[in-house]
C-alpha atoms as a PDB file:
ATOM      1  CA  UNK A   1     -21.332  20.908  -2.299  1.00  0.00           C
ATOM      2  CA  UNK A   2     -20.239  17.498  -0.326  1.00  0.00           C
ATOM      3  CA  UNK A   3     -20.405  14.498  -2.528  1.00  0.00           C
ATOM      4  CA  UNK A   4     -22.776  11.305  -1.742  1.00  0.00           C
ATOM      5  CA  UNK A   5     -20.325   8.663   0.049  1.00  0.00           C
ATOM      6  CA  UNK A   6     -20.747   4.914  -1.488  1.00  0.00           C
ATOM      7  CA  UNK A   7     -22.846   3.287   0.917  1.00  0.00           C
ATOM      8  CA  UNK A   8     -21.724  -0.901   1.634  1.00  0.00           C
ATOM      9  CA  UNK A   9     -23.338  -3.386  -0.411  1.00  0.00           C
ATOM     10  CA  UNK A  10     -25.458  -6.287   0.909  1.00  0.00           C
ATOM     11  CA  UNK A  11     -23.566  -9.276   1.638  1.00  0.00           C
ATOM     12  CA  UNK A  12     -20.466  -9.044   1.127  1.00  0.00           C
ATOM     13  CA  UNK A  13     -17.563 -10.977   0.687  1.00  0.00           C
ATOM     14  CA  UNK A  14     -13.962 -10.794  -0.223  1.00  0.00           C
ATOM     15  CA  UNK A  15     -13.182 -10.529  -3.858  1.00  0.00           C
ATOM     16  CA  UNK A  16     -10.974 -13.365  -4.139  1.00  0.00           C
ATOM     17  CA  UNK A  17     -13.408 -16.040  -2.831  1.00  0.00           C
ATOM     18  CA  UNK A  18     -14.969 -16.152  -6.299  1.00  0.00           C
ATOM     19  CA  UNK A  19     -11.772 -16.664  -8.267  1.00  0.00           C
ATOM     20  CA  UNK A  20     -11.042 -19.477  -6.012  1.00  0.00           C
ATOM     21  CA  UNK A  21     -14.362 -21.103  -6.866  1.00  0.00           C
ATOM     22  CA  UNK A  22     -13.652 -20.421 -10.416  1.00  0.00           C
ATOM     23  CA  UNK A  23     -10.335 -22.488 -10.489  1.00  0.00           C
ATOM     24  CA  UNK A  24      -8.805 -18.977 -11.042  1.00  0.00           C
ATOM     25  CA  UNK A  25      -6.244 -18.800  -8.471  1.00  0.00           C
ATOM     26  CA  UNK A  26      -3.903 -21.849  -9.607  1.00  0.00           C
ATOM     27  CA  UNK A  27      -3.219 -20.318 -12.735  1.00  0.00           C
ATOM     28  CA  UNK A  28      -2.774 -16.718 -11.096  1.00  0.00           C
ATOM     29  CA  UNK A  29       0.078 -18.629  -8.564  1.00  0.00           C
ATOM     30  CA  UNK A  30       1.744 -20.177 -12.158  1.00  0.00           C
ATOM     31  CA  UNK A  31       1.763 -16.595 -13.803  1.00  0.00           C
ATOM     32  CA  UNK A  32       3.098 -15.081 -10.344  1.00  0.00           C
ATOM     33  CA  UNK A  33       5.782 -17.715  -9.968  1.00  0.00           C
ATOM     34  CA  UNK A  34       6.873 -16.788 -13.590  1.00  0.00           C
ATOM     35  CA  UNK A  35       7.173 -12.695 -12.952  1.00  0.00           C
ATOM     36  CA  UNK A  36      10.148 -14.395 -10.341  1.00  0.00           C
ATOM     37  CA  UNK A  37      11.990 -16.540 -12.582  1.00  0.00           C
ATOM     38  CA  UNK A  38      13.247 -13.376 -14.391  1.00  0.00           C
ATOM     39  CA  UNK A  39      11.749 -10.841 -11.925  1.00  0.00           C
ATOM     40  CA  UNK A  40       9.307  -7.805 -13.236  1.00  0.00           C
ATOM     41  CA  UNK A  41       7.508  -8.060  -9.733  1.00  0.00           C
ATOM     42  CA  UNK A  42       8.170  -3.930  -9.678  1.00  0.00           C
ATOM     43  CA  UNK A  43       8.766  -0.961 -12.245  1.00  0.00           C
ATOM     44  CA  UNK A  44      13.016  -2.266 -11.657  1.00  0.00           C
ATOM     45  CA  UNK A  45      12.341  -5.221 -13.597  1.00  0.00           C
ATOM     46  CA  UNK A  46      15.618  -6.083 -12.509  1.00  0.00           C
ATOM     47  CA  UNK A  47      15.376  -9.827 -14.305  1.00  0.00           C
ATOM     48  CA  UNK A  48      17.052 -11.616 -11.438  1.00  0.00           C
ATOM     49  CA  UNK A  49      16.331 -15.299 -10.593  1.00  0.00           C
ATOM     50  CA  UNK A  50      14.614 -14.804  -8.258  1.00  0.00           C
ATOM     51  CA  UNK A  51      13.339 -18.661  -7.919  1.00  0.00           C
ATOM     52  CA  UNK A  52      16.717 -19.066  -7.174  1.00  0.00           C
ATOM     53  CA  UNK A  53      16.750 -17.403  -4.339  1.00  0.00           C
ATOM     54  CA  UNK A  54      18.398 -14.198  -6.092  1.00  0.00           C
ATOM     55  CA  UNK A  55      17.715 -11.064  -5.585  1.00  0.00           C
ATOM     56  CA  UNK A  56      18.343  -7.369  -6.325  1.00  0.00           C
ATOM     57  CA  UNK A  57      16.952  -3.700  -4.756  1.00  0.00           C
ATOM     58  CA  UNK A  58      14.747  -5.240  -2.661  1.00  0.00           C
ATOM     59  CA  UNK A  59      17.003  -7.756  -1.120  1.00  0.00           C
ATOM     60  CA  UNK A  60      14.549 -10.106  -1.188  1.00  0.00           C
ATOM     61  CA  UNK A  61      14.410 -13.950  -3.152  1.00  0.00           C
ATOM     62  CA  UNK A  62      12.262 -16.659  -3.318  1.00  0.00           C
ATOM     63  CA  UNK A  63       9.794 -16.273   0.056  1.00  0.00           C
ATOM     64  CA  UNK A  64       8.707 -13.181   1.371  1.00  0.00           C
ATOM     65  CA  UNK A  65      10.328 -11.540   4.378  1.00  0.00           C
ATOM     66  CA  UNK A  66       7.922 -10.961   6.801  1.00  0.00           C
ATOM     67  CA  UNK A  67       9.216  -8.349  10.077  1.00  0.00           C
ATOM     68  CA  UNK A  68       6.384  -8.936  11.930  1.00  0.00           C
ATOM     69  CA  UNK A  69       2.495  -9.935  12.178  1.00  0.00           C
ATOM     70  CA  UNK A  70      -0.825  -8.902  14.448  1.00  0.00           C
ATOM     71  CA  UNK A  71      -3.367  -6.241  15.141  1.00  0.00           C
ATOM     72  CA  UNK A  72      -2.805  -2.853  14.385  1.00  0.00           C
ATOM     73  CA  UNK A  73      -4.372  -0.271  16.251  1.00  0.00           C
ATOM     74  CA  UNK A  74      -2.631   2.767  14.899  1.00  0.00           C
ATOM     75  CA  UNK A  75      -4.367   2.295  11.349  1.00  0.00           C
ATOM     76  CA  UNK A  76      -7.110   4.632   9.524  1.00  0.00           C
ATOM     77  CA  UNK A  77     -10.674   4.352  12.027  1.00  0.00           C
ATOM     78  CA  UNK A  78     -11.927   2.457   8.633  1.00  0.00           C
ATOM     79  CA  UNK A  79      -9.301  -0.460   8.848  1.00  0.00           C
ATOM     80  CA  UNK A  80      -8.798  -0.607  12.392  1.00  0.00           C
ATOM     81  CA  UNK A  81     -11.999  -0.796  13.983  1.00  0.00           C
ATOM     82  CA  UNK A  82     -12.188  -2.283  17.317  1.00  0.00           C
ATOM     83  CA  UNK A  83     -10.395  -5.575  16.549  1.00  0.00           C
ATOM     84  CA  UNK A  84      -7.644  -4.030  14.613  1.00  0.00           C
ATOM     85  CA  UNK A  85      -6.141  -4.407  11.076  1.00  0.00           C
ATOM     86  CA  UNK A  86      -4.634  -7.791  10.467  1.00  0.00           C
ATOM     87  CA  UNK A  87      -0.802  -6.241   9.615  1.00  0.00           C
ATOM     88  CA  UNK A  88       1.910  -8.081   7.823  1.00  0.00           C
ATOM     89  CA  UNK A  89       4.713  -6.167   7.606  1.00  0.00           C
ATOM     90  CA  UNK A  90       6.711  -7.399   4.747  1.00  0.00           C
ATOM     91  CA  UNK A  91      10.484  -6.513   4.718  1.00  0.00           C
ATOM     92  CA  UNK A  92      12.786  -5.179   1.737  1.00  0.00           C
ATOM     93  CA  UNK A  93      10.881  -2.755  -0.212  1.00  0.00           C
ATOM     94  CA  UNK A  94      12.024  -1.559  -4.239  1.00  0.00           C
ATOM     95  CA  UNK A  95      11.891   1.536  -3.189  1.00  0.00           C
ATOM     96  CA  UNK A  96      15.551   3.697  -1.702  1.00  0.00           C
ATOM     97  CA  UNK A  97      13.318   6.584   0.478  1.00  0.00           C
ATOM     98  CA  UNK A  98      16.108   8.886   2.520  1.00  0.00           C
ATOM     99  CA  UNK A  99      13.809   9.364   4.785  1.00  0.00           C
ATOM    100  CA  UNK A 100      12.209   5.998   5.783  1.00  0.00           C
ATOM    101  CA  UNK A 101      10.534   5.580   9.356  1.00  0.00           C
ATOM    102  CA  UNK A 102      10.892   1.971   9.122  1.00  0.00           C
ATOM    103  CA  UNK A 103      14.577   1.522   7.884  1.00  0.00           C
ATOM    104  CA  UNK A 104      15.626  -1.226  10.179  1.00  0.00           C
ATOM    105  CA  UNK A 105      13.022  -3.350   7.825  1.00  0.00           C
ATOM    106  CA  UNK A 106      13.377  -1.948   4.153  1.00  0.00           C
ATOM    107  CA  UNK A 107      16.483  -1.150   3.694  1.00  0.00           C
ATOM    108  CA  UNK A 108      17.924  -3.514   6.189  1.00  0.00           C
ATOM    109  CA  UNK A 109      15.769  -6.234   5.892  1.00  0.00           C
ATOM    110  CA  UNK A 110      15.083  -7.284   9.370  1.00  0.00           C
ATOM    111  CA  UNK A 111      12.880 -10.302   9.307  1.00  0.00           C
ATOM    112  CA  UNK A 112      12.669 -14.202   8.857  1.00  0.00           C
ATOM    113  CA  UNK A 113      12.121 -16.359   5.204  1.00  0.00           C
ATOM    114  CA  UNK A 114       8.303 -16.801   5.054  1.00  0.00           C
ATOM    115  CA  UNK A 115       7.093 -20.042   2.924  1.00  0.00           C
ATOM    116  CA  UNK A 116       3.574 -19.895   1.702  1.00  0.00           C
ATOM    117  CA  UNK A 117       1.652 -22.282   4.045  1.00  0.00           C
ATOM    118  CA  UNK A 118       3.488 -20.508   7.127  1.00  0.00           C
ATOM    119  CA  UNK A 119       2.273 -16.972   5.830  1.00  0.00           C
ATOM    120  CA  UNK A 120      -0.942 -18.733   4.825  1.00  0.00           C
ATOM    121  CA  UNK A 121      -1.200 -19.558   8.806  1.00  0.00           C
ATOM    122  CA  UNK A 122      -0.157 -15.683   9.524  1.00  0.00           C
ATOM    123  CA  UNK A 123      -3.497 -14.696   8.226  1.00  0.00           C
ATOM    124  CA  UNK A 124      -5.593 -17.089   9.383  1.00  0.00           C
ATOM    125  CA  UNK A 125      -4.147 -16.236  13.160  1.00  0.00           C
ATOM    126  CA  UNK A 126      -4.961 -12.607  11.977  1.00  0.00           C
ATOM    127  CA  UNK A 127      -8.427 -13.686  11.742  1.00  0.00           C
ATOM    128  CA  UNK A 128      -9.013 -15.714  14.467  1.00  0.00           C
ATOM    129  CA  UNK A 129      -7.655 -13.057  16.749  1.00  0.00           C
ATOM    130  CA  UNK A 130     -10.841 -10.682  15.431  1.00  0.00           C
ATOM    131  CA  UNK A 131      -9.206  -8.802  12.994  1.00  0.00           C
ATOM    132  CA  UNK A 132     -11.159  -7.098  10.262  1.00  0.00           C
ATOM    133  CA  UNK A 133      -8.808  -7.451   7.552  1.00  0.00           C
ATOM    134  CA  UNK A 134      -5.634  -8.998   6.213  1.00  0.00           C
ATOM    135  CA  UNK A 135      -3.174  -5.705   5.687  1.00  0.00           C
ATOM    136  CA  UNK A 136       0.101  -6.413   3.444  1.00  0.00           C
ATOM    137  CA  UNK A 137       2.384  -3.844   4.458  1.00  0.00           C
ATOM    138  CA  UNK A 138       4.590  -3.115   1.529  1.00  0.00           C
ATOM    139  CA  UNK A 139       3.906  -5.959  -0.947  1.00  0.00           C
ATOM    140  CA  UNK A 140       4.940  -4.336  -4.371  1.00  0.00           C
ATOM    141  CA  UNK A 141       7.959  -6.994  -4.387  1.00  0.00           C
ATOM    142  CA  UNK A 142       6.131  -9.970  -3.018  1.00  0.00           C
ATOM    143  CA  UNK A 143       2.377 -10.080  -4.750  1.00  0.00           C
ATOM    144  CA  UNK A 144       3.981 -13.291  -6.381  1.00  0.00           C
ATOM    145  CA  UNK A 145       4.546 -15.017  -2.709  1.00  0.00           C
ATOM    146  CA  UNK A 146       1.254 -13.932  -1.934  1.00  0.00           C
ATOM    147  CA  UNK A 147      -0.359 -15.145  -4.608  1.00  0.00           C
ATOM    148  CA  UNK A 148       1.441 -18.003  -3.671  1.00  0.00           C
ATOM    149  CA  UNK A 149      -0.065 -18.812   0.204  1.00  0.00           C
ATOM    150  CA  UNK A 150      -3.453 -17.542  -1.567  1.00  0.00           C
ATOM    151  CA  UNK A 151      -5.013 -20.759  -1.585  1.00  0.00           C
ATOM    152  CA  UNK A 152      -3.808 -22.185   1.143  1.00  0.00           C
ATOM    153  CA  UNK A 153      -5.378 -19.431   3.514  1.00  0.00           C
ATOM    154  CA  UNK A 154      -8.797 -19.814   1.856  1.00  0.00           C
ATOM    155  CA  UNK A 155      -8.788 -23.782   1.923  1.00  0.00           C
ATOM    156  CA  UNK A 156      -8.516 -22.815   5.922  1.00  0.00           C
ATOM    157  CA  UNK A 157     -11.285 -20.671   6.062  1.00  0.00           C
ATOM    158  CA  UNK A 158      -9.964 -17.150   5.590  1.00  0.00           C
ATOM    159  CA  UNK A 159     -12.864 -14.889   5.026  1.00  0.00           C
ATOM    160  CA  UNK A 160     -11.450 -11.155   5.506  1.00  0.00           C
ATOM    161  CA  UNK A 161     -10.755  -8.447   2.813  1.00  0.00           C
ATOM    162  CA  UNK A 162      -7.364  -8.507   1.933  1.00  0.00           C
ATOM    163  CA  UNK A 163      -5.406  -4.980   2.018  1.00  0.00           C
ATOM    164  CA  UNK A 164      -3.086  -3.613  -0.395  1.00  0.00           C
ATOM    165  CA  UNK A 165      -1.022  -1.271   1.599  1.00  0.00           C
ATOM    166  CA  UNK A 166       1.797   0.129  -1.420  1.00  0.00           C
ATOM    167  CA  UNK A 167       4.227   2.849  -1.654  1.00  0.00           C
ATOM    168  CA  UNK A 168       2.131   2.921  -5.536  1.00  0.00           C
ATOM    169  CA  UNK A 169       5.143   1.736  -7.073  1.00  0.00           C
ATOM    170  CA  UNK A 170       3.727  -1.633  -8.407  1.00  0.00           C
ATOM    171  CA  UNK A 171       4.268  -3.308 -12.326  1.00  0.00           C
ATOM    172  CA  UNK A 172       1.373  -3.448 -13.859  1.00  0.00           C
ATOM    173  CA  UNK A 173       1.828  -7.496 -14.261  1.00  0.00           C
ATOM    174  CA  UNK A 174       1.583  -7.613 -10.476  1.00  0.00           C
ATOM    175  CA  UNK A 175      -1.489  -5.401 -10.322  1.00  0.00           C
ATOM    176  CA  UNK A 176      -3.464  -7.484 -13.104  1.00  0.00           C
ATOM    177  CA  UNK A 177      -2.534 -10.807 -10.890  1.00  0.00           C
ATOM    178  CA  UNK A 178      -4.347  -8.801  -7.826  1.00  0.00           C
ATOM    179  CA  UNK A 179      -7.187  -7.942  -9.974  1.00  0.00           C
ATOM    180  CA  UNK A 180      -9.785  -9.590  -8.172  1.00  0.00           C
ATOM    181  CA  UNK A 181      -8.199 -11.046  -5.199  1.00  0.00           C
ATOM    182  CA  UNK A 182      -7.744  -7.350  -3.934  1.00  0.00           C
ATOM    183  CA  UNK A 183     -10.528  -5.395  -2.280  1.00  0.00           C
ATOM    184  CA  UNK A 184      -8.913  -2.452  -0.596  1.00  0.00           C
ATOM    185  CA  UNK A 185      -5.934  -1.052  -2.147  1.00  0.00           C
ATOM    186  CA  UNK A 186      -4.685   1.734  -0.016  1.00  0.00           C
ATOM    187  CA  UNK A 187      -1.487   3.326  -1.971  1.00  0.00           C
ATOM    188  CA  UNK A 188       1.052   6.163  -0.808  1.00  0.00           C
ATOM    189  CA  UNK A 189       1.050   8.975  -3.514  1.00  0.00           C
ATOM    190  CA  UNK A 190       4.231  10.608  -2.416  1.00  0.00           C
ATOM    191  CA  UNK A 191       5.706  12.991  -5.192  1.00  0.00           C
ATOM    192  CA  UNK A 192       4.588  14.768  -8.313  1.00  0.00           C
ATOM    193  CA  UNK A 193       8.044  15.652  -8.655  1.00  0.00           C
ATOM    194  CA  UNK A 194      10.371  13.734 -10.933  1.00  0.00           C
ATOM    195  CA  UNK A 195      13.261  15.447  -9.557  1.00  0.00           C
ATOM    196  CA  UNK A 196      12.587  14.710  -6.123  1.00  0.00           C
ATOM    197  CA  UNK A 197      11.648  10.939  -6.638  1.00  0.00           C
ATOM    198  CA  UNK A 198      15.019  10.659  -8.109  1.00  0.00           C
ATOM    199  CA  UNK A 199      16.642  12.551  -5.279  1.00  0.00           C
ATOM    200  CA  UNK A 200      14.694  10.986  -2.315  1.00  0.00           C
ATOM    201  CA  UNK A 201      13.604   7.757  -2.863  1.00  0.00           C
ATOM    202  CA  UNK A 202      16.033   6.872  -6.465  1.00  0.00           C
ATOM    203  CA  UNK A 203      13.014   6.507  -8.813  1.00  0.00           C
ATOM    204  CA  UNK A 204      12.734   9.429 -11.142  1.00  0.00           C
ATOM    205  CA  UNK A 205       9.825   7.527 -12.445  1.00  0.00           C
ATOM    206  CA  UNK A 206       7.992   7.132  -9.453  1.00  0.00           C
ATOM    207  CA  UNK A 207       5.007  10.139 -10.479  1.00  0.00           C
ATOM    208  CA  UNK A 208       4.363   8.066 -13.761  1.00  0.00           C
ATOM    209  CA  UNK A 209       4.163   4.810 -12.407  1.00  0.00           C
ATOM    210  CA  UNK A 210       2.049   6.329  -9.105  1.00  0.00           C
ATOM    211  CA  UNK A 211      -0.804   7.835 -11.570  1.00  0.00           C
ATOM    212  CA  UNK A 212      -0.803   4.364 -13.778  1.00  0.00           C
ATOM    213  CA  UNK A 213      -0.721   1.955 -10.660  1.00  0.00           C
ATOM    214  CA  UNK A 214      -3.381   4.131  -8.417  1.00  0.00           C
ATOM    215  CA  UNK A 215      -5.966   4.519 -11.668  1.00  0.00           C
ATOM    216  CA  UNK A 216      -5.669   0.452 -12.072  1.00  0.00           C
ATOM    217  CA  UNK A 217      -6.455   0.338  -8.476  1.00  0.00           C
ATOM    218  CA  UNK A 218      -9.069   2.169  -8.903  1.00  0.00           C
ATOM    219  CA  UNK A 219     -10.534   0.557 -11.878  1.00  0.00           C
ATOM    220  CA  UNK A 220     -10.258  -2.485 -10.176  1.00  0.00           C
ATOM    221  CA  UNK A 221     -12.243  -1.703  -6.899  1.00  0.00           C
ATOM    222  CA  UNK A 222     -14.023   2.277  -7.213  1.00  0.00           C
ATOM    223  CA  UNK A 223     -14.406   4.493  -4.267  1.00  0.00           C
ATOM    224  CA  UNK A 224     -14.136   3.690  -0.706  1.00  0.00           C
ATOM    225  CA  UNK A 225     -17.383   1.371   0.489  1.00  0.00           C
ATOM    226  CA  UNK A 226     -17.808   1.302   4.682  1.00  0.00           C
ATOM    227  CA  UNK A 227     -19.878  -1.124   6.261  1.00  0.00           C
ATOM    228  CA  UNK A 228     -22.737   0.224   8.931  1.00  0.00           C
ATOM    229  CA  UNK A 229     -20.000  -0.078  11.569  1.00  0.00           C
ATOM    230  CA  UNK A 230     -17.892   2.573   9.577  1.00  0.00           C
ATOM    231  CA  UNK A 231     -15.498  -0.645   9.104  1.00  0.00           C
ATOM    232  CA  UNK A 232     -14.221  -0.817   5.012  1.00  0.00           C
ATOM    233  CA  UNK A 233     -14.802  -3.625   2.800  1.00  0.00           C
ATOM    234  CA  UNK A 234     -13.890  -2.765  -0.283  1.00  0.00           C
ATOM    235  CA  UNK A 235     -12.508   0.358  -2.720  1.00  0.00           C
ATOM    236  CA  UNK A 236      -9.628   3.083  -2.781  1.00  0.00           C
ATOM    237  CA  UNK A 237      -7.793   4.957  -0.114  1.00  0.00           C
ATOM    238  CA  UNK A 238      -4.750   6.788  -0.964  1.00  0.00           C
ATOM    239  CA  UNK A 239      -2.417   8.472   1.833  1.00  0.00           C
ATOM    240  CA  UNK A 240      -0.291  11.342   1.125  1.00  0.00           C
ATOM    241  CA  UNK A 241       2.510  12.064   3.126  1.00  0.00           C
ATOM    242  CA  UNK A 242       2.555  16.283   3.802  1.00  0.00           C
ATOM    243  CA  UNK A 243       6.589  17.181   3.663  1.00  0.00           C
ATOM    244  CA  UNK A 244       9.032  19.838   4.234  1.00  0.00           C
ATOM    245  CA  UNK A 245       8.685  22.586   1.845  1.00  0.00           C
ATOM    246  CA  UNK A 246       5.964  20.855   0.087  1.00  0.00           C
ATOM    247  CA  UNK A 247       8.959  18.756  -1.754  1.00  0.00           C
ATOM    248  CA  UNK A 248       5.520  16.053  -2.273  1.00  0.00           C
ATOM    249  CA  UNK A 249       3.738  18.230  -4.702  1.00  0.00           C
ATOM    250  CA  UNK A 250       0.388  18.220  -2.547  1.00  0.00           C
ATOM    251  CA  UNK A 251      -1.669  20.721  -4.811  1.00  0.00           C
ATOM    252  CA  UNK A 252      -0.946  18.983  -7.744  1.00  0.00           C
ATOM    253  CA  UNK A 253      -1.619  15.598  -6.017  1.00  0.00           C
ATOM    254  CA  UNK A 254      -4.754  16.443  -4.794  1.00  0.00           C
ATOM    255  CA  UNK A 255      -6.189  18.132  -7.943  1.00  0.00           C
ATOM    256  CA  UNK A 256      -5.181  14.979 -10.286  1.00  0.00           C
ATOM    257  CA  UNK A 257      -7.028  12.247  -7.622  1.00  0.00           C
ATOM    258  CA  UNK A 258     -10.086  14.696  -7.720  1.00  0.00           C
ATOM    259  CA  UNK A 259     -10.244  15.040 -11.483  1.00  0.00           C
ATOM    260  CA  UNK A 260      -8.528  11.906 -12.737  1.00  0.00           C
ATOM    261  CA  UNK A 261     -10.177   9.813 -10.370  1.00  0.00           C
ATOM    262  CA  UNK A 262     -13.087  11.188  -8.088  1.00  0.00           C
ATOM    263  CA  UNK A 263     -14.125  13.796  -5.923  1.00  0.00           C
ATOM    264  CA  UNK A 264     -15.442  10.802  -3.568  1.00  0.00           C
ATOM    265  CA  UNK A 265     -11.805   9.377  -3.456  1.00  0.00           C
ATOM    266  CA  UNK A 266     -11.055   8.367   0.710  1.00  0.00           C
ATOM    267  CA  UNK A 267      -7.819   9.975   1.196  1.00  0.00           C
ATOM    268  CA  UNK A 268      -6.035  10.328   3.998  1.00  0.00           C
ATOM    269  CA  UNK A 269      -3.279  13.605   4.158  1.00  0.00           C
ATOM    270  CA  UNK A 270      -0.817  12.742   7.191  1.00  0.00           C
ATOM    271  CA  UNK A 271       1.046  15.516   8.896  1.00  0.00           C
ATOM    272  CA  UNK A 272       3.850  12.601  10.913  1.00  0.00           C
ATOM    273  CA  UNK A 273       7.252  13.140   9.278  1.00  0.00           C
ATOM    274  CA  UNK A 274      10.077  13.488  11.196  1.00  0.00           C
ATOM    275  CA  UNK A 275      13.571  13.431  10.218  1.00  0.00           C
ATOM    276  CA  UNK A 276      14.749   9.244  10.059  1.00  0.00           C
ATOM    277  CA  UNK A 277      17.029   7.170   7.876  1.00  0.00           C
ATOM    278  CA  UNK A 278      19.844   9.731   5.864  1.00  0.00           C
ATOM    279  CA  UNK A 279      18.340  12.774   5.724  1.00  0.00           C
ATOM    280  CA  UNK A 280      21.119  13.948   8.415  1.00  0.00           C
ATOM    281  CA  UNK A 281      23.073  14.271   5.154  1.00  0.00           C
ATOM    282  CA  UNK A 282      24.068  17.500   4.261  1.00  0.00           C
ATOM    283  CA  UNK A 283      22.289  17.174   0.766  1.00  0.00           C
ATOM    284  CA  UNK A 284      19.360  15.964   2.042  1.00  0.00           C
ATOM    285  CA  UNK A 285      19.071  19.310   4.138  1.00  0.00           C
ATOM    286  CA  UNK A 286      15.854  20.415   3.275  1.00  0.00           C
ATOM    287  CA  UNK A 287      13.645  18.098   4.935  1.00  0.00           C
ATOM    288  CA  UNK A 288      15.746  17.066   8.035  1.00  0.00           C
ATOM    289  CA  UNK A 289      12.833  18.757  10.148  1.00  0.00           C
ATOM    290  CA  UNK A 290       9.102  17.973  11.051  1.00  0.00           C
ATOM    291  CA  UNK A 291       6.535  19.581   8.796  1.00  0.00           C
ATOM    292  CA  UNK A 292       5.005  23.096  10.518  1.00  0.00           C
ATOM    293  CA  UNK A 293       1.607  23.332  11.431  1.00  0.00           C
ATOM    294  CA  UNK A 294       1.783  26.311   8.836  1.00  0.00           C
ATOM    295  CA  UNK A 295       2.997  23.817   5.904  1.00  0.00           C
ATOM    296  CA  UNK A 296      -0.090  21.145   6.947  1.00  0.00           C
ATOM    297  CA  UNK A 297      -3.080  23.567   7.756  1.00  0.00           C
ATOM    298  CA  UNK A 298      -1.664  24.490   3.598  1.00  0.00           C
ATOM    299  CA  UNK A 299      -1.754  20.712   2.565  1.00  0.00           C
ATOM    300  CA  UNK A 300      -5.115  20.692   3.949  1.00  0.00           C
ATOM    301  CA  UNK A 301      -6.546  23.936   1.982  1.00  0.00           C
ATOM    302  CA  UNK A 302      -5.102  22.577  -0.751  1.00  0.00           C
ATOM    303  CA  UNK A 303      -7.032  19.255  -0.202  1.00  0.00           C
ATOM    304  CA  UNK A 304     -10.281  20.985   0.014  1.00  0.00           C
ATOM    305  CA  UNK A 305      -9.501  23.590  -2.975  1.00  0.00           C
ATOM    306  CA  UNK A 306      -9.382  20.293  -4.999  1.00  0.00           C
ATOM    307  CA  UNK A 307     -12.935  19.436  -4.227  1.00  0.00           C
ATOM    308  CA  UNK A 308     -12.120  16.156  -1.925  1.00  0.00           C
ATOM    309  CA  UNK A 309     -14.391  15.865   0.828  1.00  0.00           C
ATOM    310  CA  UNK A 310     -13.820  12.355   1.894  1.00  0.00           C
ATOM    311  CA  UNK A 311     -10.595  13.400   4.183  1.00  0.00           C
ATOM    312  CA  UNK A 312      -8.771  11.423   7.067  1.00  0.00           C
ATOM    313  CA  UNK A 313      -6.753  13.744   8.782  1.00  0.00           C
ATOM    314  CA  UNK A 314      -5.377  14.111  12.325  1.00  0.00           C
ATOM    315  CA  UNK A 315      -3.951  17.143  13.517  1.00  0.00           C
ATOM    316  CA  UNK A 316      -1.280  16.673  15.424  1.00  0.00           C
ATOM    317  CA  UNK A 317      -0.435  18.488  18.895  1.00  0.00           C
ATOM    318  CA  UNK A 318       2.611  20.620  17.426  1.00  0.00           C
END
């Protein structure tokens, strides 16, 4: 039987426009700015200065690393709209995935040194260009620099929800400073598999950390909530990326976000690998092809065995 969908609240605004008023957000930017002196930013805690403009996995020191910034169009119908999600594609990521589409930015770090009042003015351009939210594209190493250009964006008017758009593997420090300044977090869950985080993306802990981080997400903000134009303001939507002989776990996936979170959760199962970054390496072998429509139309059975209803998926033309 389908589940009721949350239905939008009455006048709404972002989260983090009552912890300014509150005086909150200076001391959040003094706790960030401490996670960096001796950095636990991410599960590496790899205790580098990073005030000191060191750095470690994800190649990144004291400002953010930002690739690129505008309107995305190629986002889920709920962030996009018609003006667009407000991307800010962040470069370095703690995260080593064989198989990344965007390589030339996380593991090569293609981008320029980003102070906080200059990615402050990023969003507020975001904004004024009619976009309906603020989208951090892998942010698990820079919620501190965010934090950071925070109040500066707000003291120049920025009204739009801010999105949260993480591989899942966050610290739990850097969630509890986005407690609150978050409204939609919209996490990867990409392997069950211990074995296969280790192998693919060099984090054997990656399913642990996914199933803490994505149940603090959802504590923080609950289930999906859509305005009347179908646009979202605030709550949970988690992507999972379908692989190559199902090397992601998807049945297992889907039954823990049904039953360890809800059947309402928004998730969105995408079918668009493709072979990128190493995986022409011999021992990466196994998933240096596309996913068949045979392994998706599987994924998505498996989706609605779990009981989730709430599903953005787009067949591709195969």
């Amino acid at each position: 039987m389908p589940q009721a969908k949350p239905k939008a609240t009455q006048g709404f605004e972002p989260a983090y426009l009552r912890l300014y008023e509150s005086g909150e957000i200076p001391r959040r930017v003094e706790r960030a700015l401490e996670l960096l002196q001796s950095c636990t930013a991410c599960p590496r805690r790899c205790r580098v200065d990073r005030l000191a403009d060191k750095f470690a996995v994800c190649r990144t020191g004291r400002y953010a690393i930002v690739s690129s910034y505008g309107p995305h169009h190629g986002e889920e119908d709920c962030l996009r709209g018609r003006g667009g999600s407000g991307t800010i594609f962040i470069a370095g990521c703690n995260l080593r995935c064989v198989f990344c589409q965007n390589f030339d930015i996380s593991w090569q770090v293609r981008g320029t040194p980003t102070p906080p009042e200059k990615l402050a003015r990023m969003m507020l351009e975001l904004q004024a260009e009619g976009c309906h939210n603020i989208n951090f594209v892998t942010p698990e190493h820079v919620v501190p620099q965010i934090i950071e250009a925070l109040p500066h964006a707000i003291a120049g008017g920025l009204r739009l929800p801010i999105v949260y758009n993480t591989s899942a593997y966050d610290s739990m420090e850097s969630l509890e400073l986005m407690d609150g300044v978050v409204d939609i977090y919209m996490p990867d869950f990409k392997y069950w598999d211990r074995e296969n985080a280790r192998k693919y993306s060099r984090a054997p802990d990656y399913p642990e950390v996914a199933r803490r981080t994505i149940k603090e997400m959802f504590r923080q903000v609950g289930d999906l909530v859509m305005n009347e134009r179908g646009v979202a303001q605030r709550g949970l939507l988690i992507r999972h990326l379908v692989m190559p002989g199902n090397i992601a776990g998807t049945r297992e996936v889907m039954r823990w976000i049904a039953t360890e979170l809800s059947p309402t959760t928004y998730v969105n199962l995408m079918p668009q690998y493709y072979p990128a970054g190493k995986v022409s390496r011999t021992e990466f072998a196994q998933i240096n092809r596309r996913v068949t429509p045979a392994e998706f139309e599987q994924a998505l059975d498996e989706t609605w065995r779990a009981g989730l209803d709430r599903l953005d998926s787009r067949r591709p033309i195969w």
